[in-house]
Protein backbone atom coordinates (compact mmCIF):
# COMPACT_ATOMS: atom_id res chain seq x y z
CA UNK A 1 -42.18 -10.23 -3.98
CA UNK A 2 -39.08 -11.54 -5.41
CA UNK A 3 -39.73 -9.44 -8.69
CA UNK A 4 -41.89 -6.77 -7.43
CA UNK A 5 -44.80 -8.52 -8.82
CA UNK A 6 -48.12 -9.05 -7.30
CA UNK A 7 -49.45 -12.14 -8.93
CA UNK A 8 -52.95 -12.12 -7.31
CA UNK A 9 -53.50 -8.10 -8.34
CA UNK A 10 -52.33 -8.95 -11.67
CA UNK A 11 -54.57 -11.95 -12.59
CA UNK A 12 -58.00 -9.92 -10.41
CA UNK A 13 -57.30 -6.28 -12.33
CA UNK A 14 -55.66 -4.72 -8.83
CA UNK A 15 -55.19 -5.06 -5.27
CA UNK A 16 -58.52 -3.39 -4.37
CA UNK A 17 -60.64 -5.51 -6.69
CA UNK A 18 -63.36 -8.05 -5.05
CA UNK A 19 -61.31 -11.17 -6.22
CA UNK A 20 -57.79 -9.62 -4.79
CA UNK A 21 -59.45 -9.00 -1.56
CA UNK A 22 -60.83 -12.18 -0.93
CA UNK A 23 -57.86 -14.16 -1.66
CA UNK A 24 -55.63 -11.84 0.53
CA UNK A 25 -58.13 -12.96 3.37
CA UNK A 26 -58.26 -16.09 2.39
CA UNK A 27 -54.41 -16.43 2.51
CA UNK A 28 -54.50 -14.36 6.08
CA UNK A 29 -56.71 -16.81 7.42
CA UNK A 30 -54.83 -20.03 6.51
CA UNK A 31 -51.38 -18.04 8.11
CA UNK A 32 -53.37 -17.52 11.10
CA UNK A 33 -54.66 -21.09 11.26
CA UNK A 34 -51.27 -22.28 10.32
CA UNK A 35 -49.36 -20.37 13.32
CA UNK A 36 -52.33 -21.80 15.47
CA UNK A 37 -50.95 -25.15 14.74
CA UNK A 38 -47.52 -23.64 15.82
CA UNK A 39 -48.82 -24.08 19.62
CA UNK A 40 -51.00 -26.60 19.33
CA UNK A 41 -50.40 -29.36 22.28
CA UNK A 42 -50.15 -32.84 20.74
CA UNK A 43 -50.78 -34.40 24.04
CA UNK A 44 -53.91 -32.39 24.96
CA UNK A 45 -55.40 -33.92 21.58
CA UNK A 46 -54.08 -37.69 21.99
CA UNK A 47 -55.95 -36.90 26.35
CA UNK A 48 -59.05 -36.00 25.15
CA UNK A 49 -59.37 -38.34 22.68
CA UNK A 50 -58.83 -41.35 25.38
CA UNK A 51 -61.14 -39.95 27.92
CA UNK A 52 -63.73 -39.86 24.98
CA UNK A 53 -63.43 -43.89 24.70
């Protein structure tokens, strides 16, 4: 970081503890599911919600 700090090791004893680990993943999956949203088609949404009515 910024200050060559590693918040999440800090507060979960490490970067290899349990606690580290699973927020690194967690935060890897919401980056993934955020640049997922990055192509996401607006249209294709608003189409299939219409041909469901």
């Amino acid at each position: 970081g910024i200050f060559n700090f590693d918040f999440v090791a800090w507060m979960f004893g490490g970067p290899l503890a349990t606690g580290s680990r699973i927020v690194y993943v967690l935060v890897a999956v919401a980056a993934i599911w955020c640049v997922r949203l990055l192509f996401h088609d607006e249209d294709e949404e608003e189409t299939a919600v219409r041909h469901a009515e």
